[in-house]
N, C-alpha and C. Protein backbone atom coordinates (compact mmCIF):
# COMPACT_ATOMS: atom_id res chain seq x y z
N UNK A 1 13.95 7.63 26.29
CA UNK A 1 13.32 8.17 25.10
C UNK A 1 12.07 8.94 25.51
N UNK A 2 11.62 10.07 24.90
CA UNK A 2 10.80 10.59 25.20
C UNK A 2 9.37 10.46 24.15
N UNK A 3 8.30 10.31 25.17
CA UNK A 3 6.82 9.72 24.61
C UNK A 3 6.67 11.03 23.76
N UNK A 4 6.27 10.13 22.53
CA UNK A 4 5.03 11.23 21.49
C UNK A 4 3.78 11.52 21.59
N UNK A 5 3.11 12.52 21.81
CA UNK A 5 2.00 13.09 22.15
C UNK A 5 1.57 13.78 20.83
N UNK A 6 -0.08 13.18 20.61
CA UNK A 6 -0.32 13.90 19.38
C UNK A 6 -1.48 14.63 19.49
N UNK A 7 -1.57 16.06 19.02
CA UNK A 7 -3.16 16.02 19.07
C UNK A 7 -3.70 15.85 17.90
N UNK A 8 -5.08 15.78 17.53
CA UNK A 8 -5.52 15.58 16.21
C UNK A 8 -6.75 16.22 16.38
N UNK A 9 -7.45 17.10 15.52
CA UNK A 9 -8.54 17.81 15.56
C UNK A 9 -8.72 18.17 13.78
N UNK A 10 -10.09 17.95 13.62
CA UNK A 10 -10.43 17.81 12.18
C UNK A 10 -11.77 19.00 12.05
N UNK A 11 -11.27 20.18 11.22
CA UNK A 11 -12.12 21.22 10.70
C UNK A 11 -12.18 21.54 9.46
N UNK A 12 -13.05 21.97 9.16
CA UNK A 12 -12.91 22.49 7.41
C UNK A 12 -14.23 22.15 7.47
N UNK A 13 -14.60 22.99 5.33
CA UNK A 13 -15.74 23.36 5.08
C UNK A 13 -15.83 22.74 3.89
N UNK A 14 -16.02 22.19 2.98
CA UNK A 14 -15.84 22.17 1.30
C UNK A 14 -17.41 23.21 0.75
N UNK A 15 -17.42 24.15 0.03
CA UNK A 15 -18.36 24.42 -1.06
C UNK A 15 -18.03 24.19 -2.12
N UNK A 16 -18.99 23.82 -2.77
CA UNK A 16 -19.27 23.46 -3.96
C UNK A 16 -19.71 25.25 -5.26
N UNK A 17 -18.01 26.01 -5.94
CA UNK A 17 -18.68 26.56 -6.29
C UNK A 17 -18.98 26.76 -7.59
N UNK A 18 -18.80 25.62 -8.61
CA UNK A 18 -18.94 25.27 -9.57
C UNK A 18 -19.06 24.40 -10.13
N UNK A 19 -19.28 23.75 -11.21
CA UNK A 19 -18.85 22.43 -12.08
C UNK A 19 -17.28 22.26 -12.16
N UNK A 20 -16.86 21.24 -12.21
CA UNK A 20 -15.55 20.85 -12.31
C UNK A 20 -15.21 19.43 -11.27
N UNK A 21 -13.81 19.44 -11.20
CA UNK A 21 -13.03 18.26 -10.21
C UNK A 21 -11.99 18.52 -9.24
N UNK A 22 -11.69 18.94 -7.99
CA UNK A 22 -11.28 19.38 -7.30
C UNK A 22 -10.59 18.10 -6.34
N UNK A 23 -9.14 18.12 -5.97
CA UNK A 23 -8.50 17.09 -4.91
C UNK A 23 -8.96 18.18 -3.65
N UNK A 24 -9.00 17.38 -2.71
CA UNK A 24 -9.53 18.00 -1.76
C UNK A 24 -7.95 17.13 -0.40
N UNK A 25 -7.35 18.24 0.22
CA UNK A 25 -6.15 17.70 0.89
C UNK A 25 -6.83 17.47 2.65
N UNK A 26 -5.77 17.18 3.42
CA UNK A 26 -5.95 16.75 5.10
C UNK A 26 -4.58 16.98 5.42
N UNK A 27 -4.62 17.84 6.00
CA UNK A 27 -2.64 17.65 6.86
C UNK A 27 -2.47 17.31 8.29
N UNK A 28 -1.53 16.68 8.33
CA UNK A 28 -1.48 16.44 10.08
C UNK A 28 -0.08 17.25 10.39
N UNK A 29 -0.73 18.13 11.60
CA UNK A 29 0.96 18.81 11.79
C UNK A 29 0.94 18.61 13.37
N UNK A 30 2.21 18.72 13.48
CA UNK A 30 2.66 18.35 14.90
C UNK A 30 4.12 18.97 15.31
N UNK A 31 4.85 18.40 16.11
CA UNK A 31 6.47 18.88 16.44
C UNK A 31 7.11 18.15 16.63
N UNK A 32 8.30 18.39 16.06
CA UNK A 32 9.34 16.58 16.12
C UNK A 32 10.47 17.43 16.29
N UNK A 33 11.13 17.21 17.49
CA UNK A 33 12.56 17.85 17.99
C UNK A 33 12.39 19.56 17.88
N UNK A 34 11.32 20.16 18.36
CA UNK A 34 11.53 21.47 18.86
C UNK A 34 10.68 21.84 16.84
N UNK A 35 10.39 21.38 16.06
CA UNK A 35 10.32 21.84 14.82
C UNK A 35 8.80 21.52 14.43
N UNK A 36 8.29 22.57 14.05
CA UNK A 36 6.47 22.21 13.24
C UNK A 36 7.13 21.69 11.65
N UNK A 37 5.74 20.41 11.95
CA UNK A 37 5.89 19.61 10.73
C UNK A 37 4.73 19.52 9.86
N UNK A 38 4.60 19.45 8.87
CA UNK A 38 2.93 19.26 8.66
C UNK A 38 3.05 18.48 7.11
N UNK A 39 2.32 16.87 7.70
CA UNK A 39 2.40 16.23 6.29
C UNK A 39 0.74 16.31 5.45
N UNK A 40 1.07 16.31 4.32
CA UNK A 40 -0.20 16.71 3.52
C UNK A 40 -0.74 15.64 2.30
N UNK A 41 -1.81 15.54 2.15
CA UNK A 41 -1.93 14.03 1.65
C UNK A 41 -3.49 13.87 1.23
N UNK A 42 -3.81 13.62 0.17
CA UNK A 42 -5.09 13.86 -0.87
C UNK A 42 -5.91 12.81 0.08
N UNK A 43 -7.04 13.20 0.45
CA UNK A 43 -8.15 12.42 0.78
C UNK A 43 -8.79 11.91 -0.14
N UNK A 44 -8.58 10.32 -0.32
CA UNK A 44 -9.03 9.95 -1.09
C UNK A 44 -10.65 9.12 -1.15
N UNK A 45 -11.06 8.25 -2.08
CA UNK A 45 -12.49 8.43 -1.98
C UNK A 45 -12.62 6.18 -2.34
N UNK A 46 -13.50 5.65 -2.21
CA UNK A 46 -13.59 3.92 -2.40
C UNK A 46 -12.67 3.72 -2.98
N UNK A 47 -12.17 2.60 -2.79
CA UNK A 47 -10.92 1.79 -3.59
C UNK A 47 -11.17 1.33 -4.95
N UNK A 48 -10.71 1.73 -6.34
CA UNK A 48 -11.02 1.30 -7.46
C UNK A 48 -9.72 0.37 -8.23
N UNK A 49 -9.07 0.60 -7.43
CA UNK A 49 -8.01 -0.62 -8.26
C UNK A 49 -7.35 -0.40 -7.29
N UNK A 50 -6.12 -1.40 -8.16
CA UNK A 50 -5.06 -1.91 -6.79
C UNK A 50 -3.63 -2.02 -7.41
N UNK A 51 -2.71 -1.28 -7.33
CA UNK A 51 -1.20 -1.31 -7.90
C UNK A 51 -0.04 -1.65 -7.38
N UNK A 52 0.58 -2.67 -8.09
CA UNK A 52 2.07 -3.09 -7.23
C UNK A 52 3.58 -2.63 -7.50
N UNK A 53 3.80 -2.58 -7.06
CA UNK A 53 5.65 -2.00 -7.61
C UNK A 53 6.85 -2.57 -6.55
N UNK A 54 8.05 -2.84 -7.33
CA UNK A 54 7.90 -2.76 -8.70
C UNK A 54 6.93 -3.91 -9.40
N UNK A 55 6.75 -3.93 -11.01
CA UNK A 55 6.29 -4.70 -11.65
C UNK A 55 7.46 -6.02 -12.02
N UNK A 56 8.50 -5.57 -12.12
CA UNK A 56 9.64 -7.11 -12.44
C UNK A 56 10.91 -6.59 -11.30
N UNK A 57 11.34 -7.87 -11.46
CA UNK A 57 12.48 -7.90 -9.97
C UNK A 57 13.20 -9.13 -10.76
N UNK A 58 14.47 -9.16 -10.78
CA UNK A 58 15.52 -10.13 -11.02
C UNK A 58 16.29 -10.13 -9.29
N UNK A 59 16.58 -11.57 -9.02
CA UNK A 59 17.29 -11.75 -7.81
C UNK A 59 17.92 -13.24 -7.66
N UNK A 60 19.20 -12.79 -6.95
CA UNK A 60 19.66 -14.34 -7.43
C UNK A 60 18.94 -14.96 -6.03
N UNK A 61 19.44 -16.55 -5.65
CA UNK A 61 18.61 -17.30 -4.64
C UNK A 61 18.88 -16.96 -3.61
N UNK A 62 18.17 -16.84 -2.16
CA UNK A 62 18.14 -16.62 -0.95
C UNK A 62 18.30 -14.72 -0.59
N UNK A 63 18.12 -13.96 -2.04
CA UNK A 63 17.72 -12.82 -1.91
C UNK A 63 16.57 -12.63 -1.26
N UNK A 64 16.46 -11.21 -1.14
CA UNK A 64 15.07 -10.72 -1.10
C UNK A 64 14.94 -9.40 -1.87
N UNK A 65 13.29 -9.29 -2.00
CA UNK A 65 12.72 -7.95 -2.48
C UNK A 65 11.82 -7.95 -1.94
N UNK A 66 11.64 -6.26 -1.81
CA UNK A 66 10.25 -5.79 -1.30
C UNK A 66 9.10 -5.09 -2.60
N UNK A 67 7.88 -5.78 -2.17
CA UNK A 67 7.04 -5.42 -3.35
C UNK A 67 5.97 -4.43 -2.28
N UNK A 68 5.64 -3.38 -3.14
CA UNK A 68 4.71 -2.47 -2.20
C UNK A 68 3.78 -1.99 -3.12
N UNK A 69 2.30 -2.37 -1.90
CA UNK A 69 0.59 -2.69 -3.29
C UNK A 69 0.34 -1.30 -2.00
N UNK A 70 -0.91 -0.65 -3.04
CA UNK A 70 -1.78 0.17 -2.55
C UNK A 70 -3.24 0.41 -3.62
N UNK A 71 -3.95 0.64 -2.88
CA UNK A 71 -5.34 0.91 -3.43
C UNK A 71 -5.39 1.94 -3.97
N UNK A 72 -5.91 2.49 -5.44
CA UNK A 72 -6.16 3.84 -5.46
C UNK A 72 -7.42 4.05 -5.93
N UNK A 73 -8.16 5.42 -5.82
CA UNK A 73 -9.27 5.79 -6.03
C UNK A 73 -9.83 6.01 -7.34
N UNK A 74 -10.96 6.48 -7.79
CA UNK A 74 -10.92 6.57 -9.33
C UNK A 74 -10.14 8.11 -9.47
N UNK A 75 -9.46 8.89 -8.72
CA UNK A 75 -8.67 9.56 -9.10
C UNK A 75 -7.24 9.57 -8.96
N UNK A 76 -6.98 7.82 -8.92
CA UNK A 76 -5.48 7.78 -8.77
C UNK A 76 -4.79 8.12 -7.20
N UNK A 77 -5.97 8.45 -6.41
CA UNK A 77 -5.08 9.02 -5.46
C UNK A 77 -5.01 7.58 -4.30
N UNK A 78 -3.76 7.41 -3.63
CA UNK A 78 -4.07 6.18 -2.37
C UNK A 78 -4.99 6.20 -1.85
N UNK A 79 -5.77 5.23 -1.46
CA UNK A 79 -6.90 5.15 -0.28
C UNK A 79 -6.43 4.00 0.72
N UNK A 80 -7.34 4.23 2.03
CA UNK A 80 -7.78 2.69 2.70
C UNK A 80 -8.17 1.97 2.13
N UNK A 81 -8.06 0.75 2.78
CA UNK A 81 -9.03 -0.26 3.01
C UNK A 81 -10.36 -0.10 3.14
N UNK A 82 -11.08 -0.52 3.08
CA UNK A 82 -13.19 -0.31 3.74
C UNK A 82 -12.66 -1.15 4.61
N UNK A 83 -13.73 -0.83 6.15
CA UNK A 83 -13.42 -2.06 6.95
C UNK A 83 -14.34 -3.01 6.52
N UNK A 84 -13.21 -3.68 7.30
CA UNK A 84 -13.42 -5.64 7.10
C UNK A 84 -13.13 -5.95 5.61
N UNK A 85 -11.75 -5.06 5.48
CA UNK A 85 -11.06 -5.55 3.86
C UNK A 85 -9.75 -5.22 3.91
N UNK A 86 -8.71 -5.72 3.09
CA UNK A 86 -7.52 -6.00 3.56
C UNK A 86 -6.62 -6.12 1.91
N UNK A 87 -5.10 -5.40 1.95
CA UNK A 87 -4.27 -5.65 1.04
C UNK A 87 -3.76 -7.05 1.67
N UNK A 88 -3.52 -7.90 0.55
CA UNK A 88 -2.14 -8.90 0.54
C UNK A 88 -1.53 -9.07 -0.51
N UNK A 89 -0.60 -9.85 -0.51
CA UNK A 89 0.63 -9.68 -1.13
C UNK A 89 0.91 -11.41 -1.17
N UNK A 90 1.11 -12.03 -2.29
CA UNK A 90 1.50 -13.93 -2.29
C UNK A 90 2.30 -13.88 -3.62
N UNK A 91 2.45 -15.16 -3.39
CA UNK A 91 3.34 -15.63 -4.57
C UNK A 91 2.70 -16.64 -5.12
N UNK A 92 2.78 -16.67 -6.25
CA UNK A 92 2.23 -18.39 -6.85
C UNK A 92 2.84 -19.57 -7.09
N UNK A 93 4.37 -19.28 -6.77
CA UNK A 93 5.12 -20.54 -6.50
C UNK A 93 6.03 -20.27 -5.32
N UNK A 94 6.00 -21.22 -4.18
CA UNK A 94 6.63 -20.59 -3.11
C UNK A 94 7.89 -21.57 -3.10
N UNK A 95 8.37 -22.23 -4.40
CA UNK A 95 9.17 -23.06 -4.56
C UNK A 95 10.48 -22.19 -5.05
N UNK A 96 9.69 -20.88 -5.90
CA UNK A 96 10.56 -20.30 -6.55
C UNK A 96 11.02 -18.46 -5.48
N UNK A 97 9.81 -18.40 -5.06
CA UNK A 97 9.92 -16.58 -4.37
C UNK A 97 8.53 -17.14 -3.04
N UNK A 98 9.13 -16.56 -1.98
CA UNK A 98 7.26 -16.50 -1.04
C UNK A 98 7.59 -15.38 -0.11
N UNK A 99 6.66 -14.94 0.10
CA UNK A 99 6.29 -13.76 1.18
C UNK A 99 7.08 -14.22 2.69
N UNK A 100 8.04 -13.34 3.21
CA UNK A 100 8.70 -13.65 4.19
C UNK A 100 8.20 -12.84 5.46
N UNK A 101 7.56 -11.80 5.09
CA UNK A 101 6.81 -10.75 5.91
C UNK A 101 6.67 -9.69 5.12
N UNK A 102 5.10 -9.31 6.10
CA UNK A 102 3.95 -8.25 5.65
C UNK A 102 4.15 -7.22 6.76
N UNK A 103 3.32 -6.14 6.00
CA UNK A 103 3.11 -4.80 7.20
C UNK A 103 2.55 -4.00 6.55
N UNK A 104 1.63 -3.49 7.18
CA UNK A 104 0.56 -2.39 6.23
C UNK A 104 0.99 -0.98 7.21
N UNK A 105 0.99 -0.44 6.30
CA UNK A 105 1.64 1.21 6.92
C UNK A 105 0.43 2.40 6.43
N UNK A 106 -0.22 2.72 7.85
CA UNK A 106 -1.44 3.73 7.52
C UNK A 106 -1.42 4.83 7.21
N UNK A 107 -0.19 5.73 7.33
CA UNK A 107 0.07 6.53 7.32
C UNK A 107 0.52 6.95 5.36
N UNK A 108 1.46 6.30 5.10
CA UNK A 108 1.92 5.79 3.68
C UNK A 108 0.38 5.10 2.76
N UNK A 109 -0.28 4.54 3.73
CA UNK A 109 -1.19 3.63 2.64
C UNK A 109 -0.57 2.95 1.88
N UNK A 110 0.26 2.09 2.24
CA UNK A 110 0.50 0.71 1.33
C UNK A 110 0.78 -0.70 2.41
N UNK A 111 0.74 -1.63 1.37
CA UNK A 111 1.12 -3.02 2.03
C UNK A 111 2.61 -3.03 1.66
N UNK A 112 3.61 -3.78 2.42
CA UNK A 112 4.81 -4.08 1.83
C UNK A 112 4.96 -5.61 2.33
N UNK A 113 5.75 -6.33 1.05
CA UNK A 113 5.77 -7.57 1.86
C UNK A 113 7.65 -7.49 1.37
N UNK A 114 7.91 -8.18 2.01
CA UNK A 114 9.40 -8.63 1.82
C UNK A 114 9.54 -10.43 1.20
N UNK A 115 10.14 -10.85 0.04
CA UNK A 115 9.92 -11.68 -0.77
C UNK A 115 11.00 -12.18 -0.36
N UNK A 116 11.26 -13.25 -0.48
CA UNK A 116 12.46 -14.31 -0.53
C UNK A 116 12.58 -15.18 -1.35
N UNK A 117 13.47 -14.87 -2.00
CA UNK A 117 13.79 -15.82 -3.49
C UNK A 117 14.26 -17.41 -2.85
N UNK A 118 13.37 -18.04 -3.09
CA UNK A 118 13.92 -19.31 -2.60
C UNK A 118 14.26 -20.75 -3.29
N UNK A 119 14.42 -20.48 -4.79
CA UNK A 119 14.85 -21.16 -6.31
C UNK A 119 14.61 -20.97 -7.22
N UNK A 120 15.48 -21.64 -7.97
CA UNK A 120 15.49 -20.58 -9.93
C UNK A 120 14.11 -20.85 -10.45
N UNK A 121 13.71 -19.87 -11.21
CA UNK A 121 12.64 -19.99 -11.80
C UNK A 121 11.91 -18.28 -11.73
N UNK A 122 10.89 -18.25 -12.59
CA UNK A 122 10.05 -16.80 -12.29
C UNK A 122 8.68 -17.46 -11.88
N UNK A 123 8.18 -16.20 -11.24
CA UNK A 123 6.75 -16.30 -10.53
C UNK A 123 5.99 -15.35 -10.44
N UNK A 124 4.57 -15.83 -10.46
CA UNK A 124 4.18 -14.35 -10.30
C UNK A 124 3.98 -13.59 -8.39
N UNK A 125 4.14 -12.27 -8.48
CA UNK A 125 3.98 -11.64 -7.01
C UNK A 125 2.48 -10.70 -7.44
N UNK A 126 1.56 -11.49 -6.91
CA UNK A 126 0.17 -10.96 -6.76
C UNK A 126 -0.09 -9.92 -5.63
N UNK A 127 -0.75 -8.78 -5.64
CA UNK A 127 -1.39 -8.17 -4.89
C UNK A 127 -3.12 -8.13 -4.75
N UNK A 128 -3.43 -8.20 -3.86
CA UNK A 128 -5.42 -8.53 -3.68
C UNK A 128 -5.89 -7.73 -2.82
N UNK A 129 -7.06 -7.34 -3.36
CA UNK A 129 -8.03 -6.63 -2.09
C UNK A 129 -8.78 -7.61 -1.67
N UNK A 130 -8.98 -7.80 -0.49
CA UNK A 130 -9.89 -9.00 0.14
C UNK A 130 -10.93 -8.76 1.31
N UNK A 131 -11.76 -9.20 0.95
CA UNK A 131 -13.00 -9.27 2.07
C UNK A 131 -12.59 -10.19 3.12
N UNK A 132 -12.26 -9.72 4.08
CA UNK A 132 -11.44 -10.14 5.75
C UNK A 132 -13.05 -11.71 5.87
N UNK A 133 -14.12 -11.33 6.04
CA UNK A 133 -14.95 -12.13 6.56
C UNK A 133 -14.98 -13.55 5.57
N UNK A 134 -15.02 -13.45 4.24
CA UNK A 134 -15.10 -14.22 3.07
C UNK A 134 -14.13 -14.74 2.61
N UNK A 135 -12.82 -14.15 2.48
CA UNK A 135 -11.72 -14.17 1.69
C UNK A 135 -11.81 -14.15 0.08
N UNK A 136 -13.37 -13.23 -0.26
CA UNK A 136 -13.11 -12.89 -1.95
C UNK A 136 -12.77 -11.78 -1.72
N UNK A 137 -11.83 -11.91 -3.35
CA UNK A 137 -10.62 -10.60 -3.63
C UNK A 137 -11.50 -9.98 -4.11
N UNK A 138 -11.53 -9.06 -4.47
CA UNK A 138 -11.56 -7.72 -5.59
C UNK A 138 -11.09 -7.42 -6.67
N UNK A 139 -9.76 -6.93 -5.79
CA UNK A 139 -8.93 -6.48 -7.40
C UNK A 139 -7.65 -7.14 -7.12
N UNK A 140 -6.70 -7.41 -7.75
CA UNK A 140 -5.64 -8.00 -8.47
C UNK A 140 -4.62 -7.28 -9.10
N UNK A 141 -3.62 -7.23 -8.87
CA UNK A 141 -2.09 -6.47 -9.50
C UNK A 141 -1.55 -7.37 -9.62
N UNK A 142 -0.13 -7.79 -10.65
CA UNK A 142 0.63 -8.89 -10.62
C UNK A 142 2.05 -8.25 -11.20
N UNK A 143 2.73 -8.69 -10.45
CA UNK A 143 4.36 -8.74 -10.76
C UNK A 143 4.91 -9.72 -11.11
N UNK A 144 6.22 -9.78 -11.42
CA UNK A 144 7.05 -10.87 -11.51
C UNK A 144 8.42 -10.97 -10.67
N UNK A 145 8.86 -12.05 -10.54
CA UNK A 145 9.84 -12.42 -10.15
C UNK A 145 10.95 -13.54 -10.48
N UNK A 146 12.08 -13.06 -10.50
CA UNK A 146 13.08 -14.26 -12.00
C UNK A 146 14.16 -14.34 -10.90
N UNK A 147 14.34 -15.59 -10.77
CA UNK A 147 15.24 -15.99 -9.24
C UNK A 147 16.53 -16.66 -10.19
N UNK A 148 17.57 -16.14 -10.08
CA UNK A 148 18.61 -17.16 -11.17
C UNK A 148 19.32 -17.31 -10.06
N UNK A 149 20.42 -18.61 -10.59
CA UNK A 149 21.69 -18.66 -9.66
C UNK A 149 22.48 -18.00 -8.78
């Protein structure tokens, strides 16, 4: 297999030449099999809430689902994390659904966890922003989950 080599170099100007609200973009381009690629993607600004999807999931037992949280800005757009803060993803009954595995994808900006229905009943599937040093949340999203026969 052959190694990926990236370069990355960051220029630009913003003026300011009026009143108003402006998204302001970042692209990363590169070459993948002989071809220029260039992905493009709103720079976003502090984390003001936190959204999960889906919001409901039906699954019978020893299923799974994947629930996927991300932060967005006060303009809706994805953000990071701040360091030393962190998405997760739990369940509140791990009798009924629990987190089987996590993975945060930087590129995408989201958490995904993969759920495992593990008896009948519904539950909720929480998403949290968390202070890594403390473990207080922030913000809070909630889903559901309905595990039948």
């Amino acid at each position: 297999s052959a190694a990926a080599v990236a370069t990355v170099s960051a220029t630009g100007l913003v003026t300011a030449v009026g009143p108003g609200t402006a998204t302001i973009f970042a692209a990363i381009s590169g070459v993948e099999g002989g071809t220029q690629i260039t992905t493009q993607f709103a720079v976003a600004g502090p984390p003001a809430g936190i959204v999960i999807t889906p919001t409901s999931a039906s699954k019978s037992v020893n299923a799974t689902q994947q629930f996927v949280a991300y932060l967005v800005d006060a303009q809706g757009n994805r953000t990071l994390p701040a360091a030393g803060f962190s998405i997760g993803i739990l369940t509140d009954a791990s009798g009924v659904a629990q987190v089987q595995s996590s993975s945060f994808d930087v590129t995408q900006r989201t958490q995904t966890a993969t759920v495992v229905a593990t008896g009948q009943g519904t539950t909720n599937v929480r998403a949290f922003y968390q202070n890594n040093s403390n473990g207080q949340s922030t913000f809070f999203a909630i889903a559901t989950i309905t595990v039948t026969p």
